[in-house]
PDB file of N, CA and C in Angstrom:
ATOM      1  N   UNK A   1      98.167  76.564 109.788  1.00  0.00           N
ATOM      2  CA  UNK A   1      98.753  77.796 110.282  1.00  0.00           C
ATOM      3  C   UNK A   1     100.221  77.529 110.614  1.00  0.00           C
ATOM      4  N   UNK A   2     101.078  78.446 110.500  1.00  0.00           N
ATOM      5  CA  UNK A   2     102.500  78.576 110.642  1.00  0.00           C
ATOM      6  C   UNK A   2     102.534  79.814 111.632  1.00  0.00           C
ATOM      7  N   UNK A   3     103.791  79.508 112.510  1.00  0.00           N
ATOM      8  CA  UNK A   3     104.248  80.576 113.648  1.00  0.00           C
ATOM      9  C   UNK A   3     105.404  81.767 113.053  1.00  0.00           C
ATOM     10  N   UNK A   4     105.148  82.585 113.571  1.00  0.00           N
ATOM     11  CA  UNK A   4     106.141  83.864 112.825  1.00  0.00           C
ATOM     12  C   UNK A   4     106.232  84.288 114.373  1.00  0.00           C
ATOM     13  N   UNK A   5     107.564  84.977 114.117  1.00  0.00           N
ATOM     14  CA  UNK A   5     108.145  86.208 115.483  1.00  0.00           C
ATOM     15  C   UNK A   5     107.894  86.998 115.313  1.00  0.00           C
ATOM     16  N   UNK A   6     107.200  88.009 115.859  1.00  0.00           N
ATOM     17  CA  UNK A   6     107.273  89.732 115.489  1.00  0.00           C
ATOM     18  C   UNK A   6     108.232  90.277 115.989  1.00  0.00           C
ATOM     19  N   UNK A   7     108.659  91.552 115.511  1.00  0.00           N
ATOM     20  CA  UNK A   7     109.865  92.279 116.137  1.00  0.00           C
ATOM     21  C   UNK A   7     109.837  92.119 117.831  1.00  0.00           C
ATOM     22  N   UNK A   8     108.930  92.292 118.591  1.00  0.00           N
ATOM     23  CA  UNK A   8     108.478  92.342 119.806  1.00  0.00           C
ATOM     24  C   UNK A   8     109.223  90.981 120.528  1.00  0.00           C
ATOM     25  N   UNK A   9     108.806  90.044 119.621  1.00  0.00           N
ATOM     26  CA  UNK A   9     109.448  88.364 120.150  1.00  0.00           C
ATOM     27  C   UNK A   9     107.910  87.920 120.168  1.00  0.00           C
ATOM     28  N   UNK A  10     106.561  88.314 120.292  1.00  0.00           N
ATOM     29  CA  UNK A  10     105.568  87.741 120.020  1.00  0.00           C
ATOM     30  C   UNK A  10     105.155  86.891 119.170  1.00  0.00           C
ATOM     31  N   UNK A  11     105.204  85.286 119.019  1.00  0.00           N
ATOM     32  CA  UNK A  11     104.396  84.622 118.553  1.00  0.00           C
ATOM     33  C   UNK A  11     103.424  84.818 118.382  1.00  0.00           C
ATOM     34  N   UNK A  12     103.324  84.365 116.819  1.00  0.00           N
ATOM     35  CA  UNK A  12     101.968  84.839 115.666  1.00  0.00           C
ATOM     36  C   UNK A  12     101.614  83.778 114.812  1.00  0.00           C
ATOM     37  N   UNK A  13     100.461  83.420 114.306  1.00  0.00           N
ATOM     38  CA  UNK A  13     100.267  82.257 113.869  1.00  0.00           C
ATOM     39  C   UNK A  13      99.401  83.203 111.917  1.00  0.00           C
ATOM     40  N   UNK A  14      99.878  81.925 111.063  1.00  0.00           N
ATOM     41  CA  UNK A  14      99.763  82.949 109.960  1.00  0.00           C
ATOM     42  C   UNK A  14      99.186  82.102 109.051  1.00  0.00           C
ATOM     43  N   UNK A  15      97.999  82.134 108.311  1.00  0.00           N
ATOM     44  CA  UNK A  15      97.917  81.200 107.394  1.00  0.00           C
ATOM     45  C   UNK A  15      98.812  81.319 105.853  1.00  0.00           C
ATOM     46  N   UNK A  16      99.876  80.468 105.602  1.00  0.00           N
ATOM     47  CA  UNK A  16     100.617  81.017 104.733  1.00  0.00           C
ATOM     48  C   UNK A  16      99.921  80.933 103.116  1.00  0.00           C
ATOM     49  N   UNK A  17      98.605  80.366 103.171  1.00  0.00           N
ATOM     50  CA  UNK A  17      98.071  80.647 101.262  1.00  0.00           C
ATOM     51  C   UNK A  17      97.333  82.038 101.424  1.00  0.00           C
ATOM     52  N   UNK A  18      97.109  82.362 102.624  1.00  0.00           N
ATOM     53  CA  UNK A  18      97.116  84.126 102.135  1.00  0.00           C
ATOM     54  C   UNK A  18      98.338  84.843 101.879  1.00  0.00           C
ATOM     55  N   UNK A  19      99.759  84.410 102.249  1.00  0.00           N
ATOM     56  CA  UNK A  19     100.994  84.975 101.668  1.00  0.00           C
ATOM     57  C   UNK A  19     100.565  85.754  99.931  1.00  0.00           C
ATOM     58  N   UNK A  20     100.776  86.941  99.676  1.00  0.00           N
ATOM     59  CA  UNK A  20     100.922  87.560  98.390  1.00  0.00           C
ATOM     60  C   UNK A  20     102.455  87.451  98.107  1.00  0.00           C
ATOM     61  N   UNK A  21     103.137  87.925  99.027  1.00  0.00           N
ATOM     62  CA  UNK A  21     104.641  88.325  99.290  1.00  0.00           C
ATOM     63  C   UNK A  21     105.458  88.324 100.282  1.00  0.00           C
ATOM     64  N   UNK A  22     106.661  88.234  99.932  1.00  0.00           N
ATOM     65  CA  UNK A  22     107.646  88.579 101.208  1.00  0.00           C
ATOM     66  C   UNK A  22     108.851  89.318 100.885  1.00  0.00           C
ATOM     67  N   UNK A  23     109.570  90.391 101.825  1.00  0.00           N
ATOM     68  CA  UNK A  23     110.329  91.531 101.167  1.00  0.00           C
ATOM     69  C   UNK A  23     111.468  91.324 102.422  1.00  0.00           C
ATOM     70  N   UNK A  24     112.525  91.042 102.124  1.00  0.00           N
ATOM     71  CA  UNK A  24     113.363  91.781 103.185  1.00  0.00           C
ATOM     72  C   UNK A  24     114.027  93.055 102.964  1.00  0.00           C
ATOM     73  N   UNK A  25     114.141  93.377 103.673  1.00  0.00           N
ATOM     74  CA  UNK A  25     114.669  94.869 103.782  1.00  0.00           C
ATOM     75  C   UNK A  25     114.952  95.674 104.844  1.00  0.00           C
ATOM     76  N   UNK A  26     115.679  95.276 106.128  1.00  0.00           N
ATOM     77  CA  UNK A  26     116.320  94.475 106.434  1.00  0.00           C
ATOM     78  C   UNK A  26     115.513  93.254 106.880  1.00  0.00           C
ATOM     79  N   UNK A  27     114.701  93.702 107.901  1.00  0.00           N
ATOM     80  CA  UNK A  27     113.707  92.624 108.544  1.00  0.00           C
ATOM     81  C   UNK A  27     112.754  92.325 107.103  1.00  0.00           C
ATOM     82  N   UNK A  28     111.798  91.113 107.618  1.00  0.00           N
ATOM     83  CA  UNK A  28     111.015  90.490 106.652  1.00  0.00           C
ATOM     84  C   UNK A  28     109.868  91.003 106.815  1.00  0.00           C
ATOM     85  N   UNK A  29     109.250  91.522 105.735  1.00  0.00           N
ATOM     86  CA  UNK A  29     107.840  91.973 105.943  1.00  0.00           C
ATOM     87  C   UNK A  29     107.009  91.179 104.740  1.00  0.00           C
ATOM     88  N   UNK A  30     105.963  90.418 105.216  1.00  0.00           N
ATOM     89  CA  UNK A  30     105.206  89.261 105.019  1.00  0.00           C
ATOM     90  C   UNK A  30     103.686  90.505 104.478  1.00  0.00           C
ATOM     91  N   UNK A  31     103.270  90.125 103.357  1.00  0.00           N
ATOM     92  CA  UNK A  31     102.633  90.900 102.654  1.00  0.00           C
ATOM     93  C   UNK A  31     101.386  90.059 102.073  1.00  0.00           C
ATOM     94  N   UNK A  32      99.495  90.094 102.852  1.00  0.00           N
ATOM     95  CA  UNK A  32      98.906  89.313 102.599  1.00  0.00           C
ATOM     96  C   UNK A  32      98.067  89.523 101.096  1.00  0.00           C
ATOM     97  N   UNK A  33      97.319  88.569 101.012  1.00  0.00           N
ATOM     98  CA  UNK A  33      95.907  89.121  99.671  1.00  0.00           C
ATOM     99  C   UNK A  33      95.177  90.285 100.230  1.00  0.00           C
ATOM    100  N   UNK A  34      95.030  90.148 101.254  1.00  0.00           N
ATOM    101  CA  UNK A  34      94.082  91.578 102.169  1.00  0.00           C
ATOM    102  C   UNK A  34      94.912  92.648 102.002  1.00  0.00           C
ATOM    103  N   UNK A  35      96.044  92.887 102.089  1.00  0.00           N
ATOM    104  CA  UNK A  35      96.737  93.835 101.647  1.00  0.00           C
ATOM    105  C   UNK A  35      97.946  94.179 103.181  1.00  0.00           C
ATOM    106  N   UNK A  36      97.150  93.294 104.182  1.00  0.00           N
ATOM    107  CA  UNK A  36      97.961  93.427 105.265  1.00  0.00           C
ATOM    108  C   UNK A  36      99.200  93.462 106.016  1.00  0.00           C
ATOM    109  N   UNK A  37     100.311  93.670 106.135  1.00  0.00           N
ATOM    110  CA  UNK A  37     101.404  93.537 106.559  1.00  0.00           C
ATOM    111  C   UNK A  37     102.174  93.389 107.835  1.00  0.00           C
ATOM    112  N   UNK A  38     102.764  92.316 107.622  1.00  0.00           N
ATOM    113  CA  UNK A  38     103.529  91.830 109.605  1.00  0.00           C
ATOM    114  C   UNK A  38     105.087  91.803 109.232  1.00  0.00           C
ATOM    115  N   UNK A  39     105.711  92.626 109.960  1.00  0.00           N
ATOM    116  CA  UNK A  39     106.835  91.997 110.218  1.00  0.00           C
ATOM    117  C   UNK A  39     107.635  91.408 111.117  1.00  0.00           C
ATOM    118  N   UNK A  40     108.695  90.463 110.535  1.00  0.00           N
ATOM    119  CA  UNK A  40     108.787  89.547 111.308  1.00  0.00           C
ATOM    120  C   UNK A  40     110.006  89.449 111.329  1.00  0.00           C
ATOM    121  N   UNK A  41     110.551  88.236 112.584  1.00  0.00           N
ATOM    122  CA  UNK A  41     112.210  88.554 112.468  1.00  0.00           C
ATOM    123  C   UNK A  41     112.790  86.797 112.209  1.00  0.00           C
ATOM    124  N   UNK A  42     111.777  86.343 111.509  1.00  0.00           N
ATOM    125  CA  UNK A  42     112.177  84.455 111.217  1.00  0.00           C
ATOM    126  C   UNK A  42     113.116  84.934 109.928  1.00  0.00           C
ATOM    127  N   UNK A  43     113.700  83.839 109.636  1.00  0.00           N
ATOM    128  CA  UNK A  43     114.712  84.101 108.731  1.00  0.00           C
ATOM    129  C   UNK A  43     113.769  83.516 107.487  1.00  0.00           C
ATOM    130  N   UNK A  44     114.159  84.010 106.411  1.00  0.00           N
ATOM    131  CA  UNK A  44     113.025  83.884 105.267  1.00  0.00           C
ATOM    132  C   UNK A  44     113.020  82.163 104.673  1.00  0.00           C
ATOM    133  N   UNK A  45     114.492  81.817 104.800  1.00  0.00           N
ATOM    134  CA  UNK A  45     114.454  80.519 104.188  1.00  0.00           C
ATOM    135  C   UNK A  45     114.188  79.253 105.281  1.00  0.00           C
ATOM    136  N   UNK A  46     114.380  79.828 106.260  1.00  0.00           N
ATOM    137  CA  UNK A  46     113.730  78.834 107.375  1.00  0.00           C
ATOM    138  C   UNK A  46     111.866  78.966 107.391  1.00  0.00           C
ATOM    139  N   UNK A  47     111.702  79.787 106.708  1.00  0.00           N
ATOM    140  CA  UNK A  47     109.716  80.402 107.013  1.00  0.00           C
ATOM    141  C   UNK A  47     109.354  79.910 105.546  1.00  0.00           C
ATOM    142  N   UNK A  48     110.284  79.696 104.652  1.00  0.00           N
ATOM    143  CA  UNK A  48     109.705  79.290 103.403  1.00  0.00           C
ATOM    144  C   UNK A  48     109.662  77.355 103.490  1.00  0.00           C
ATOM    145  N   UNK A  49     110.643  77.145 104.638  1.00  0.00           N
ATOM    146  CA  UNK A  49     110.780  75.417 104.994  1.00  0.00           C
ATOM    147  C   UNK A  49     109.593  75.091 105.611  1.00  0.00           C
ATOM    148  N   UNK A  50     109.087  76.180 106.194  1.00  0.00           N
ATOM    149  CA  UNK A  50     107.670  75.797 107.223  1.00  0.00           C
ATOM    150  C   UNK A  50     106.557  76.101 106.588  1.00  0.00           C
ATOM    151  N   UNK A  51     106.512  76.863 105.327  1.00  0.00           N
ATOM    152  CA  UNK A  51     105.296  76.294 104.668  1.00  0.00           C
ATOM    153  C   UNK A  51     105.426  75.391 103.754  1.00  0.00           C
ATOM    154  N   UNK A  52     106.392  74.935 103.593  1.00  0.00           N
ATOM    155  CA  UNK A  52     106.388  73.627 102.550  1.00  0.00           C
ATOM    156  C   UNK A  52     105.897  72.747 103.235  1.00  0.00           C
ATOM    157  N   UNK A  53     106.413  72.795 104.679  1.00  0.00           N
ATOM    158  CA  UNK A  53     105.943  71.454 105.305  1.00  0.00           C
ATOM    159  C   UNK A  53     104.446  71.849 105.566  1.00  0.00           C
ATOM    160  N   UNK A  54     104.471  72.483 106.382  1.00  0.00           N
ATOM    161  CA  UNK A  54     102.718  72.611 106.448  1.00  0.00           C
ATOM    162  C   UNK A  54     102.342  71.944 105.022  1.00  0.00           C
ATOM    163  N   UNK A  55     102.424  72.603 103.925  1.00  0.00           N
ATOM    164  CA  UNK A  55     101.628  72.950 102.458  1.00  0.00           C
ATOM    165  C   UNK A  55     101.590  70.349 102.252  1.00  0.00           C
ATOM    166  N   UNK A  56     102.969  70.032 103.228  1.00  0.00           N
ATOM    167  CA  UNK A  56     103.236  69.003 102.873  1.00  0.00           C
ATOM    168  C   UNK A  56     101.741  68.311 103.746  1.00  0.00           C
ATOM    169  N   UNK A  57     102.041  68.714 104.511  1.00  0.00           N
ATOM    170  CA  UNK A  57     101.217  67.970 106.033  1.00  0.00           C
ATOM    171  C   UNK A  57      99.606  68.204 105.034  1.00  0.00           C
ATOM    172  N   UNK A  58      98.630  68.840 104.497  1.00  0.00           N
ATOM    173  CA  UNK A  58      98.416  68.993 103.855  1.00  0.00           C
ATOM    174  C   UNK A  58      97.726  68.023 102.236  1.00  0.00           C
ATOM    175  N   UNK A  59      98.974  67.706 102.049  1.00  0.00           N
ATOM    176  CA  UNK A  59      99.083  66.840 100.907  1.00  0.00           C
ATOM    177  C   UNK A  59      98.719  67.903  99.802  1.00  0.00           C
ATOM    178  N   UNK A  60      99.121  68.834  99.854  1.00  0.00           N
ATOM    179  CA  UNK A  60      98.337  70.564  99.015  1.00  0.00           C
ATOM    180  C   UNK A  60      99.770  70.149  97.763  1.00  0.00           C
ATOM    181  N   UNK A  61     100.803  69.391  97.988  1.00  0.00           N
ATOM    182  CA  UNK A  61     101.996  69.673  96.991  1.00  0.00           C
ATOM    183  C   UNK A  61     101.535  68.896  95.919  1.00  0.00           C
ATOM    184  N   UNK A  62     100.892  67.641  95.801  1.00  0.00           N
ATOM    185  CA  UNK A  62     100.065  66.576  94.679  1.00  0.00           C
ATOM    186  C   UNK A  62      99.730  67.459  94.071  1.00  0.00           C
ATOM    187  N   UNK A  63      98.932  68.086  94.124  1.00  0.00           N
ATOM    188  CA  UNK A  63      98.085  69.221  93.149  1.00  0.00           C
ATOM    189  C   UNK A  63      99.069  69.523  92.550  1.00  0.00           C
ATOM    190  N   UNK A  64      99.811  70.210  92.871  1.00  0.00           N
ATOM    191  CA  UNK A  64     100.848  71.140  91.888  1.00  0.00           C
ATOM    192  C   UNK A  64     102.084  70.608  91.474  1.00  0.00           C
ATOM    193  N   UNK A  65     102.090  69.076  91.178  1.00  0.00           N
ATOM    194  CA  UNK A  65     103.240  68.433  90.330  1.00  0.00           C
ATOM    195  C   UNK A  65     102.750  68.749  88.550  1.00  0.00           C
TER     196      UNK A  65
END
């Protein structure tokens, strides 16, 4: 699980391999397989660093060389 901000400032915890998508426009809205949607106010390329690492912590990146 990875932490996201909601507009609110509420910490949220997210599993990111349900990620389908992510849209900014202005804020980031995080778009699941369920069809669900959060938005959030992390900056996208700092939230894409934190599931690499998770995905790293993991060892999930071997698979997909």
């Amino acid at each position: 699980m990875i932490s996201v901000t909601r507009l609110d400032g509420k910490k949220y915890w997210i599993n990111p391999h349900m990620i389908e998508s992510m849209d900014k426009n202005p804020d980031l809205t995080i778009t699941f397989l369920s069809g669900k949607k959060v938005v959030v106010k992390d900056d996208v390329d700092e939230l894409i660093q934190r599931i690499i690492s998770y995905r790293k912590q993991l060892e999930i990146t071997k698979q997909e060389l």
